[in-house]
Protein backbone atom coordinates (compact mmCIF):
# COMPACT_ATOMS: atom_id res chain seq x y z
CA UNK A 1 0.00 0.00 0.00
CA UNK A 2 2.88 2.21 0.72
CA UNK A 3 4.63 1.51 -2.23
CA UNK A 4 1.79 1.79 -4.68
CA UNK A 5 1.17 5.69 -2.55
CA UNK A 6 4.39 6.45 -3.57
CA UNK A 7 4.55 5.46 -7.43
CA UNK A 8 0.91 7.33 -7.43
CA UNK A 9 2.68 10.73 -5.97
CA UNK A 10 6.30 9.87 -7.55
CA UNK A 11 5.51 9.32 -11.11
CA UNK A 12 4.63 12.93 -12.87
CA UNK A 13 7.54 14.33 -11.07
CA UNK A 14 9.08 11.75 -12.89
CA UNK A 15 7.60 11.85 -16.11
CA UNK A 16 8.10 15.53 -16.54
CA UNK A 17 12.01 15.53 -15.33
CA UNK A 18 12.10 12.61 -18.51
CA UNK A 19 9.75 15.42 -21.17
CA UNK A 20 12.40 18.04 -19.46
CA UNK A 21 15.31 15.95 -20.34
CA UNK A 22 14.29 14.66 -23.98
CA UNK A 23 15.40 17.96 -26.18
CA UNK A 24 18.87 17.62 -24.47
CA UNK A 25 19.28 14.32 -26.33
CA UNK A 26 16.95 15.44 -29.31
CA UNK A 27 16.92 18.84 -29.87
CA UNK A 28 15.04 18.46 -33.49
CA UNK A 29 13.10 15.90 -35.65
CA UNK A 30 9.34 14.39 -35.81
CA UNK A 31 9.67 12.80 -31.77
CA UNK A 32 9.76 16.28 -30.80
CA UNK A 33 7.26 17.85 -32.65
CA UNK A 34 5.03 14.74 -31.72
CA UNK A 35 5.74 15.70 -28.10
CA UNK A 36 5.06 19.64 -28.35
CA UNK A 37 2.02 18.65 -30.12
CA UNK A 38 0.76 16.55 -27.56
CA UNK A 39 1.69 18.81 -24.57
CA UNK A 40 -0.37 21.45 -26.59
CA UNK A 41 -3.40 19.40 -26.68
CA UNK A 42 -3.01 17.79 -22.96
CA UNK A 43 -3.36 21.36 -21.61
CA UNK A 44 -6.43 22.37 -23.71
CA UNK A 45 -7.92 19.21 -22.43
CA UNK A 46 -7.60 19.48 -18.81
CA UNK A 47 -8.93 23.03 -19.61
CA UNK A 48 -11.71 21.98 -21.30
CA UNK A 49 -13.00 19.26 -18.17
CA UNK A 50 -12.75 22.02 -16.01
CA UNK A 51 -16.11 22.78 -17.82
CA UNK A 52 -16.61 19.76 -19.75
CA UNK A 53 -15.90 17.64 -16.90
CA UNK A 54 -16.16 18.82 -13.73
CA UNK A 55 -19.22 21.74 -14.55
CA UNK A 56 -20.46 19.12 -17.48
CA UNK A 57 -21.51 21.73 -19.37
CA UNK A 58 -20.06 20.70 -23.43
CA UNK A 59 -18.22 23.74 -25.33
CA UNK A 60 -17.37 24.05 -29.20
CA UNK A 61 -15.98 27.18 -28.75
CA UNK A 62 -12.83 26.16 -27.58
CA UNK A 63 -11.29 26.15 -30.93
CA UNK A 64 -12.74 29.89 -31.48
CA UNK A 65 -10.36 31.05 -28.55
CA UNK A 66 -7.52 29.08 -29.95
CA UNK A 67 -8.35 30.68 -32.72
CA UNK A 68 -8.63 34.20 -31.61
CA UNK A 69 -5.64 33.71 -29.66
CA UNK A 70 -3.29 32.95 -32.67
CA UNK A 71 -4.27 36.08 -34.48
CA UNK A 72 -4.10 38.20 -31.46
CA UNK A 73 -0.18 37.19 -30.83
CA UNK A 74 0.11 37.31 -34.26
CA UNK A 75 -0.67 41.35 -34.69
CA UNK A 76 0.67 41.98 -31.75
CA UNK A 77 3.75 40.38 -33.16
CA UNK A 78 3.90 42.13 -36.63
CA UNK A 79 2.27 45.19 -35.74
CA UNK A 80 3.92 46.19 -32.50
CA UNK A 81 6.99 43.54 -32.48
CA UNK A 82 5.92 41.80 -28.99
CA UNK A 83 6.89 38.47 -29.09
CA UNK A 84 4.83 35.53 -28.64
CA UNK A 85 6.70 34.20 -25.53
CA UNK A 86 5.81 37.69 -23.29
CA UNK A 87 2.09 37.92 -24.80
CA UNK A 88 0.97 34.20 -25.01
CA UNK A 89 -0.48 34.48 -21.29
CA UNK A 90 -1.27 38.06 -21.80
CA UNK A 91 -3.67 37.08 -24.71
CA UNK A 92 -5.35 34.12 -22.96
CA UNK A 93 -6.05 36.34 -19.89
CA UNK A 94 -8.04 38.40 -22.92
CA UNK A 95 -9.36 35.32 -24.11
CA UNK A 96 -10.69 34.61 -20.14
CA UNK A 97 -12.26 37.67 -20.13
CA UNK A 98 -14.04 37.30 -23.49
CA UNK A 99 -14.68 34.07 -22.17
CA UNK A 100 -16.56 35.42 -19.09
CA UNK A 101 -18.56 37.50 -21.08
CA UNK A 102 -19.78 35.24 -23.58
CA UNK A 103 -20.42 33.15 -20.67
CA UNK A 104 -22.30 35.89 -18.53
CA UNK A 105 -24.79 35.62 -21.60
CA UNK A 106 -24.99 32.07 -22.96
CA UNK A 107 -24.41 30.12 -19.23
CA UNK A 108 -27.68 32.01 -17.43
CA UNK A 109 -29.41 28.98 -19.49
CA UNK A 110 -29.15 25.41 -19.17
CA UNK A 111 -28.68 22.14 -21.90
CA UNK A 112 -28.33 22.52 -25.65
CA UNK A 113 -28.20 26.49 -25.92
CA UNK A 114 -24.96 26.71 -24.16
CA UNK A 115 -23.41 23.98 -27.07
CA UNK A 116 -24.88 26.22 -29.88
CA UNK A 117 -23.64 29.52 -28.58
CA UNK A 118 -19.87 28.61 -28.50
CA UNK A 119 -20.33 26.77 -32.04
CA UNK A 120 -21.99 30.13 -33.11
CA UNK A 121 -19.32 31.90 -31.33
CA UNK A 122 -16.62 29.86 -33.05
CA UNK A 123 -17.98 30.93 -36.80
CA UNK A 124 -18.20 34.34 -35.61
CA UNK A 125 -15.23 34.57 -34.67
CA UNK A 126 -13.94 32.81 -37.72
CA UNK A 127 -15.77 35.08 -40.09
CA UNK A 128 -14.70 38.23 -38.55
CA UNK A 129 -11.06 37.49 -39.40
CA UNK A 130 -12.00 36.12 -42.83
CA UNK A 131 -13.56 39.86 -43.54
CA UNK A 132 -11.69 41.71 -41.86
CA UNK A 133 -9.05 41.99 -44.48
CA UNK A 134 -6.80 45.08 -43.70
CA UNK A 135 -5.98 43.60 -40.34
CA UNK A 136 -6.00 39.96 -41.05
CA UNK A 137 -4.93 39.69 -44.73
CA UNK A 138 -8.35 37.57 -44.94
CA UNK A 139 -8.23 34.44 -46.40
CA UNK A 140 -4.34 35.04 -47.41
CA UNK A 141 -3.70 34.76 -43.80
CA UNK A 142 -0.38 36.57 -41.70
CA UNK A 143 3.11 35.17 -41.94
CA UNK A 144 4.85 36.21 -39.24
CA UNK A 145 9.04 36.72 -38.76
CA UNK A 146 10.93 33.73 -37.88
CA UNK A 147 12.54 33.13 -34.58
CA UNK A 148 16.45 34.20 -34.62
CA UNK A 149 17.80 30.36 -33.12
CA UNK A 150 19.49 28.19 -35.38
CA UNK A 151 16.83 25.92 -37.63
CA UNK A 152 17.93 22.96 -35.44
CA UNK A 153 17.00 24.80 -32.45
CA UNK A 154 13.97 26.51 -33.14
CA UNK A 155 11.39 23.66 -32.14
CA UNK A 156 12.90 23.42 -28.11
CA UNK A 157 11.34 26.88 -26.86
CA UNK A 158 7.90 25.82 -28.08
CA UNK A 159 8.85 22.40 -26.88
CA UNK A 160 9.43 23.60 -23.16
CA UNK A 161 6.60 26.70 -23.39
CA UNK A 162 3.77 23.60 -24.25
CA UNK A 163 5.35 21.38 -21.87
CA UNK A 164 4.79 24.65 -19.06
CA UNK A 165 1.64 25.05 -20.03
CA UNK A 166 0.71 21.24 -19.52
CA UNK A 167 2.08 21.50 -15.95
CA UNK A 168 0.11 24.64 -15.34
CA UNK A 169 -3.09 23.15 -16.41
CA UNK A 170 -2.88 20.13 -14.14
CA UNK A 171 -2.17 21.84 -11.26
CA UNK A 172 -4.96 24.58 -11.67
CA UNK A 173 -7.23 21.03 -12.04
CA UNK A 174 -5.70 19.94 -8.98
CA UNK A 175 -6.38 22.94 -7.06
CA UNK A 176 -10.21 23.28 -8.27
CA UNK A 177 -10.48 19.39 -7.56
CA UNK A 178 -9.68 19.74 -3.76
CA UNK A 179 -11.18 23.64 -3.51
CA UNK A 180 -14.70 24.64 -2.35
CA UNK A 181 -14.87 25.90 -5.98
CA UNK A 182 -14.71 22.63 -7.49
CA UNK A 183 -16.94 20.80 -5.14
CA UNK A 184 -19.49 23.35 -6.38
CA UNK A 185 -18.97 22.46 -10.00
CA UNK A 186 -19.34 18.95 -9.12
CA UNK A 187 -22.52 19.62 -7.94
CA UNK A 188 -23.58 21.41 -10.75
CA UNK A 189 -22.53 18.73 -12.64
CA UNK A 190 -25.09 16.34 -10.65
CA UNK A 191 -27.68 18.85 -10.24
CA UNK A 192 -27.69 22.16 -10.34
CA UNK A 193 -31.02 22.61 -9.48
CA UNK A 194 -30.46 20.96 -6.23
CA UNK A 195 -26.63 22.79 -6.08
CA UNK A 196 -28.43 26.25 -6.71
CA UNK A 197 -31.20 25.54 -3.64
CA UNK A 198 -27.94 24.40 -1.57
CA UNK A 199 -26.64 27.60 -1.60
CA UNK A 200 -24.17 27.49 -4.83
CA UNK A 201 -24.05 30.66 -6.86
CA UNK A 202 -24.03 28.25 -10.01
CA UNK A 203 -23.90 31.55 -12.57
CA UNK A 204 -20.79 32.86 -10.78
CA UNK A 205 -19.57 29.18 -10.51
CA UNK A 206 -20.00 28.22 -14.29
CA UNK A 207 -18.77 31.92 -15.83
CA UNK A 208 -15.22 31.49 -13.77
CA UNK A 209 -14.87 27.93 -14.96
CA UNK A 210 -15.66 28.33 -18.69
CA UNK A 211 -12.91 31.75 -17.77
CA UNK A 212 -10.18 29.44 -16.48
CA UNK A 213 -11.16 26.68 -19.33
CA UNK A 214 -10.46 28.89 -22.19
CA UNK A 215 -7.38 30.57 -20.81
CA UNK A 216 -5.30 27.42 -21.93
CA UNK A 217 -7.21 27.37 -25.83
CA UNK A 218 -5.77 31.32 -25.82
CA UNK A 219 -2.48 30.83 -24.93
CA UNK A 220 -2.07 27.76 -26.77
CA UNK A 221 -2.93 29.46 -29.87
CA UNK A 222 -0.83 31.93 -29.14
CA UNK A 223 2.32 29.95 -29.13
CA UNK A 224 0.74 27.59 -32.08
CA UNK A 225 0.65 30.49 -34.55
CA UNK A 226 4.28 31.52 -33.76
CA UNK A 227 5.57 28.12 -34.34
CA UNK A 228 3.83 28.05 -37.50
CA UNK A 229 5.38 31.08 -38.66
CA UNK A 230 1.13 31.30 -40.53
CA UNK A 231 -1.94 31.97 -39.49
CA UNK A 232 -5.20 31.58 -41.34
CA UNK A 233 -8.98 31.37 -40.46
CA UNK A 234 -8.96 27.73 -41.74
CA UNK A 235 -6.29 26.97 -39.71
CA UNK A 236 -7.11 28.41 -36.64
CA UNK A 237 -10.69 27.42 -36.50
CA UNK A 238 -10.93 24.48 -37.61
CA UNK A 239 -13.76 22.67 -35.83
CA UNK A 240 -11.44 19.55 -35.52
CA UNK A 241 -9.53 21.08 -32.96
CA UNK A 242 -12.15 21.31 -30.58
CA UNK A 243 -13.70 17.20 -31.64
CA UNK A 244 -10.10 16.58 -30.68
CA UNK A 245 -10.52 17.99 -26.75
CA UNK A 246 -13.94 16.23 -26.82
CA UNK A 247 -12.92 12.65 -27.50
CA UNK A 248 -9.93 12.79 -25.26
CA UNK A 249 -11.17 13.87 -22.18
CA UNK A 250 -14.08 11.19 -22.80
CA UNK A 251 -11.75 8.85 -23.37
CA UNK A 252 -9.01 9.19 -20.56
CA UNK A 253 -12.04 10.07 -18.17
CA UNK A 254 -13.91 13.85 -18.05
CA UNK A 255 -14.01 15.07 -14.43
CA UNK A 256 -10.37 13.27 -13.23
CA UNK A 257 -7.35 15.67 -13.33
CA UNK A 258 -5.38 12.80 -15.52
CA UNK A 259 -7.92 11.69 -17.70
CA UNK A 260 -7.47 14.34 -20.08
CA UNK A 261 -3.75 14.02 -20.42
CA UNK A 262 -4.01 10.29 -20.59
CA UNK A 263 -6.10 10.78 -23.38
CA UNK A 264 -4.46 13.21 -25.30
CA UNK A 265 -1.09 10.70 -24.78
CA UNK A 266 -2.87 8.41 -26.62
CA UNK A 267 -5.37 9.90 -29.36
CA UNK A 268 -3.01 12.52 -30.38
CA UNK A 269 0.27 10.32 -30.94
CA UNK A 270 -1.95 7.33 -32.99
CA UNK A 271 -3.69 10.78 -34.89
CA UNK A 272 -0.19 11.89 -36.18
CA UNK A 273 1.10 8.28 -37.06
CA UNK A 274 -2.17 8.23 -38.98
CA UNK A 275 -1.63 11.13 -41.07
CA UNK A 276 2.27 10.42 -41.34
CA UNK A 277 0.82 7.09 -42.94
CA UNK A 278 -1.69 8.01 -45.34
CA UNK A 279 -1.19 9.84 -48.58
CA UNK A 280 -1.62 13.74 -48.21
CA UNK A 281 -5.02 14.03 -50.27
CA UNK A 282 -6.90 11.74 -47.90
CA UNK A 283 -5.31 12.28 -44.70
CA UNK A 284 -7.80 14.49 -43.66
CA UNK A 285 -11.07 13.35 -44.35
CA UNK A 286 -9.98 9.66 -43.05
CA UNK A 287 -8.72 11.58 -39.45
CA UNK A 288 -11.86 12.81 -39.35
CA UNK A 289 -13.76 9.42 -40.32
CA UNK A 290 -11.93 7.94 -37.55
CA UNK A 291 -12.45 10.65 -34.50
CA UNK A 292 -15.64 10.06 -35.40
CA UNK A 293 -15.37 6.73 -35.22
CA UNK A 294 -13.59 6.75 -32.05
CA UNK A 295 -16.22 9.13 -30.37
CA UNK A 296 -18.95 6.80 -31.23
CA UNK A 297 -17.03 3.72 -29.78
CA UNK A 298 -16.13 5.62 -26.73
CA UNK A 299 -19.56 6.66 -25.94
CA UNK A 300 -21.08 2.86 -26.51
CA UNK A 301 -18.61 0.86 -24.97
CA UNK A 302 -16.40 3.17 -22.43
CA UNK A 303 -18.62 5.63 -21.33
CA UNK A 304 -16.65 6.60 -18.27
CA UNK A 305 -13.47 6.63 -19.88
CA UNK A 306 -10.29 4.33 -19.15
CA UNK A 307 -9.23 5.58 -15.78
CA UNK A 308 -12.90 5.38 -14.20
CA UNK A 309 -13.42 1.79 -15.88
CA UNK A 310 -9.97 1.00 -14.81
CA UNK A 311 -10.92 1.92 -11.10
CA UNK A 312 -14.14 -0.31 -11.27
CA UNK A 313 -12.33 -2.83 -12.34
CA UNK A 314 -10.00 -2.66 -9.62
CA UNK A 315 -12.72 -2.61 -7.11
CA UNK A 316 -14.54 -5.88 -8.82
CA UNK A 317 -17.87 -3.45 -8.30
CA UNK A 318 -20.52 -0.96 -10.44
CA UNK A 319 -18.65 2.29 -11.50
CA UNK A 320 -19.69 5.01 -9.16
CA UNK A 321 -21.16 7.28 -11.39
CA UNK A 322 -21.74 9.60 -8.75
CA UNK A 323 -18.48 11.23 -7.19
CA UNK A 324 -18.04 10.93 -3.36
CA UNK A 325 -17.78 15.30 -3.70
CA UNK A 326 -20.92 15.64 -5.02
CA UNK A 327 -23.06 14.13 -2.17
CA UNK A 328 -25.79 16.28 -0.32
CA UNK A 329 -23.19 16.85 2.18
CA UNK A 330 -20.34 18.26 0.42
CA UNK A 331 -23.04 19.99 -1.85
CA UNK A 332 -23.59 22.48 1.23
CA UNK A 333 -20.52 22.73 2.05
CA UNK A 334 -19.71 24.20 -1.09
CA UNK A 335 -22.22 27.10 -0.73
């Protein structure tokens, strides 16, 4: 019992002094990229079950942020020569608070209408920078200056700034999964009728989640565009960004601080290798075919993902669908 405490509190120290040791032996080359990439999509995750999972209210307008977030750094890059590094959390603190207010009006209400006002939001947001042409260049896009490294060297900033924004995401989770503030989105979660006669300000509750949850879409945008040296409505938004958060966090487990990353450790890598496979012209539409495919699967046969399937398993029982936080109890508490 001991021992297995341990490895549980031992191993992400250890698995991030490993991520912070790997561009030391390879500073370049398609492992590294692979890892950026999935750092980048780990920390939109856990972002996205802090309302996905633990609020369980769905968003598609994660991707809109991201989105919004890569043109912002972007101007403020080639218009006022701020680089990406210093502005990246500066822009996703203006994504939270565009995020609060698109969330003061769409989160009063309850179901579907929140899911259809960040889609809405996301082609907004997408056609504004299509039109607005003088700014955005349109449909051309922005390229933006290259980083002054050596070409070998240019991947390990983004590397290490997607690998800090991983760790930053898991322990805000952490700290809203043992605060008063997360108990209360638990509840909502279970009931928020019953949370919101309990004493929970569910409004305040759900704006400041879907704030902190769209923080890590900004500033991962951000730092995406600059690596890309491009940015491009199609790019930015594209819609399979956001199916990408979805189906990981289902299928590591919404509502668990590692689900998300476990998820994203394993979607995103076999998602690459699947493209790197396939010939360029169908790469696409096949990825998409086989989220898809993987969404429906996951929502069949592993509803509550592998780490909450896992845990039933180990306990030989019925998979508490119903979190120990969210009881009547705690509920109270959390007003």
């Amino acid at each position: 019992m001991r021992i297995d405490r341990r490895w549980r509190r031992g191993w992400p120290w250890a698995g991030l002094v490993l991520f912070l040791l790997v561009p030391l032996v390879q500073p370049e080359g398609f492992y590294l990229d692979l890892l950026m990439f999935t750092f980048m999509y780990a920390a939109m995750s856990v972002g996205w079950d802090i309302m996905g999972g633990y609020a369980g209210y769905v968003s598609l307008g994660h991707v809109g942020f991201f989105g919004l977030g890569s043109y912002a750094a972007a101007l403020l890059l080639v218009h006022l020569g701020l680089p990406v590094f210093l502005t990246a959390p500066l822009v996703g603190v203006m994504a939270s608070i565009l995020g609060a207010g698109l969330g003061f009006i769409s989160l009063r209400t309850r179901g579907p209408a929140f899911v259809i006002v960040t889609l809405t939001f996301t082609y907004v947001a997408q056609l504004l920078m299509l039109d607005l042409k003088s700014v955005t260049g349109g449909s051309k896009g922005l390229f933006l200056p290259l980083l002054d490294l050596p070409a070998n060297l240019v991947i390990v900033p983004f590397y290490y700034a997607m690998l800090a924004l991983l760790v930053i995401a898991v322990l805000v989770s952490v700290a809203i999964r043992r605060s008063k503030f997360g108990l209360g989105l638990i509840a909502i979660r279970e009931d928020e009728g019953k949370a919101e006669a309990s004493g929970v300000n569910t409004s305040l509750y759900k704006i400041l989640a879907f704030a902190i949850s769209v923080w890590f879409a900004g500033t991962a945008g951000a730092l995406h565009a600059q690596y890309l040296n491009y940015v491009d409505p199609d790019l930015a938004f594209e819609l399979i960004i956001t199916l990408n958060l979805i189906i990981m966090s289902l299928f590591g487990s919404r509502g668990i601080v590692w689900g998300p990353v476990l998820g994203a450790f394993i979607i995103y890598p076999l998602s690459a290798y699947l493209i790197f496979l396939l010939p360029s012209r169908l790469a696409g539409q096949v990825h998409l075919v086989a989220l898809g495919i993987v969404l429906v699967l996951v929502v069949m046969f592993l509803p509550d993902g592998l780490i909450r399937s896992y845990q039933a398993w180990r306990r030989k029982g019925p998979i508490d669908r119903r979190p120990v936080e969210a009881r009547a109890s705690i509920v109270e508490a959390a007003g």
